[in-house]
Protein backbone atom coordinates (compact mmCIF):
# COMPACT_ATOMS: atom_id res chain seq x y z
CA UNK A 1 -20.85 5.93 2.88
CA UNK A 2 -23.93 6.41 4.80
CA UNK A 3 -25.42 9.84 5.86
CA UNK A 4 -23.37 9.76 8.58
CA UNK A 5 -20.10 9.07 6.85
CA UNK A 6 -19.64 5.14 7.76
CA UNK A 7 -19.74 2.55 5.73
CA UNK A 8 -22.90 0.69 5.15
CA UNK A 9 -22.54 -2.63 6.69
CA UNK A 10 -24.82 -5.57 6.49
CA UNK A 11 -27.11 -6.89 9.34
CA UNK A 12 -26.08 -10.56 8.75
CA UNK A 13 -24.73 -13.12 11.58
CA UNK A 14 -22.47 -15.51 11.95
CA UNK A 15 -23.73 -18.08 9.48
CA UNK A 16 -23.92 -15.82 7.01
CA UNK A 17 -20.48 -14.70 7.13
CA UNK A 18 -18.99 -18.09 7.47
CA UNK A 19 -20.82 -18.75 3.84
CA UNK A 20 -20.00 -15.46 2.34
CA UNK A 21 -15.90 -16.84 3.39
CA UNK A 22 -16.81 -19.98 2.07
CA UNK A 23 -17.94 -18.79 -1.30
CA UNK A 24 -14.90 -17.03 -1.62
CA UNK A 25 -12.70 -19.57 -0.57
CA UNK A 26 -14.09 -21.42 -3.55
CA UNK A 27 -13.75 -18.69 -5.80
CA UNK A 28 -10.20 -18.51 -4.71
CA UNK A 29 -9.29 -22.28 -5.35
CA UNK A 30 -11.45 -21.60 -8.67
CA UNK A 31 -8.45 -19.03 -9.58
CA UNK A 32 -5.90 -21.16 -8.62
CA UNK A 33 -6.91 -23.64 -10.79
CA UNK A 34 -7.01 -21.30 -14.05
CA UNK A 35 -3.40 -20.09 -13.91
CA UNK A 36 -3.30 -20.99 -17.69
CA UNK A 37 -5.96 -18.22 -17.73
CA UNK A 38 -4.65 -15.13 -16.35
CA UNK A 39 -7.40 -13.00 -17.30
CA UNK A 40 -9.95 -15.30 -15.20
CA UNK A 41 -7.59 -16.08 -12.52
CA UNK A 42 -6.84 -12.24 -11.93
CA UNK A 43 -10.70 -11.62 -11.87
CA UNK A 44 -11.90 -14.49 -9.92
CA UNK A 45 -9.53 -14.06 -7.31
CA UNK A 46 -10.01 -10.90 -6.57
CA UNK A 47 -13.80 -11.32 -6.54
CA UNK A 48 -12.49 -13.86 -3.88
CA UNK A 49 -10.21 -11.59 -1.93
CA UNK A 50 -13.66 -9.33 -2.13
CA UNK A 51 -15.63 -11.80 -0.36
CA UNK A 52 -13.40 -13.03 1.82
CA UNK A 53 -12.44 -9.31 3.66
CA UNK A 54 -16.44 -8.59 3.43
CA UNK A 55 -17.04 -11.58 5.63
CA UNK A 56 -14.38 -11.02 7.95
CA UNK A 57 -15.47 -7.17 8.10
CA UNK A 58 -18.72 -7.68 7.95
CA UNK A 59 -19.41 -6.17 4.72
CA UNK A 60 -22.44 -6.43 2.45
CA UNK A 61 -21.00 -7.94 -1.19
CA UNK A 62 -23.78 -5.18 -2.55
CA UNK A 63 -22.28 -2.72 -0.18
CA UNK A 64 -20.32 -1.13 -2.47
CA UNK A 65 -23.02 -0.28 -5.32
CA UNK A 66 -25.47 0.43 -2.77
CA UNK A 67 -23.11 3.30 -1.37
CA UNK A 68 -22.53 4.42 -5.03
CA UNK A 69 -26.27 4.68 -5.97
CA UNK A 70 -26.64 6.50 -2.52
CA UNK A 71 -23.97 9.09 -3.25
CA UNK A 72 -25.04 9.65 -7.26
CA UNK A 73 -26.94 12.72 -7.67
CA UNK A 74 -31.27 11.95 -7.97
CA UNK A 75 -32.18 13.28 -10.97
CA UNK A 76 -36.04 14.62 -10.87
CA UNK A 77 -38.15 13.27 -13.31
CA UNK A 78 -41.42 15.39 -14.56
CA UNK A 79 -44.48 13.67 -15.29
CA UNK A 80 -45.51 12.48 -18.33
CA UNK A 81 -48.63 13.97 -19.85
CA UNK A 82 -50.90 12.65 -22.06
C-alpha cells in the first residue's frame, strides 16, 4: 500500500498490459502442458493467474515486493569509521 493506503499501481498503457496477459497466457498453457508435474504446473499457473489479473487490473508484477519493501521498517545504518 502506498502512503495513502492504495495500492501501488503501474503507469503502463495499453500495450503493455496486452503483453503482460500475453505472457501469462503462455505461462498458463506452459502449466497445462506439465500436468505430469504437479509441482510446476501448480506454480506456473499461478504465476499465470498473477499476471493475468495484474494486466487486467492494472497491476505492476513488482507491485507486490515494492509495497513490502515500502511497508518493512528502515533500519539506520551508522557510518563506518576508519
Amino acid at each position: 500500500m502506498s502512503a495513502r493506503g492504495r495500492p501501488i499501481r503501474c503507469a503502463s498503457g495499453t500495450p503493455e498490459r496486452v503483453t503482460q496477459a500475453g505472457i501469462g497466457l503462455l505461462l498458463a498453457a506452459f502449466a497445462l502442458d506439465s500436468l505430469d508435474q504437479p509441482l510446476l504446473a501448480i506454480t506456473t499457473a499461478l504465476g499465470g493467474a498473477l499476471l493475468i489479473v495484474g494486466a487486467i487490473r492494472g497491476w505492476c508484477p513488482g507491485g507486490l515486493l515494492a509495497q513490502r519493501v515500502a511497508a518493512a521498517p528502515r533500519e539506520e545504518q551508522q557510518p563506518v569509521e576508519r
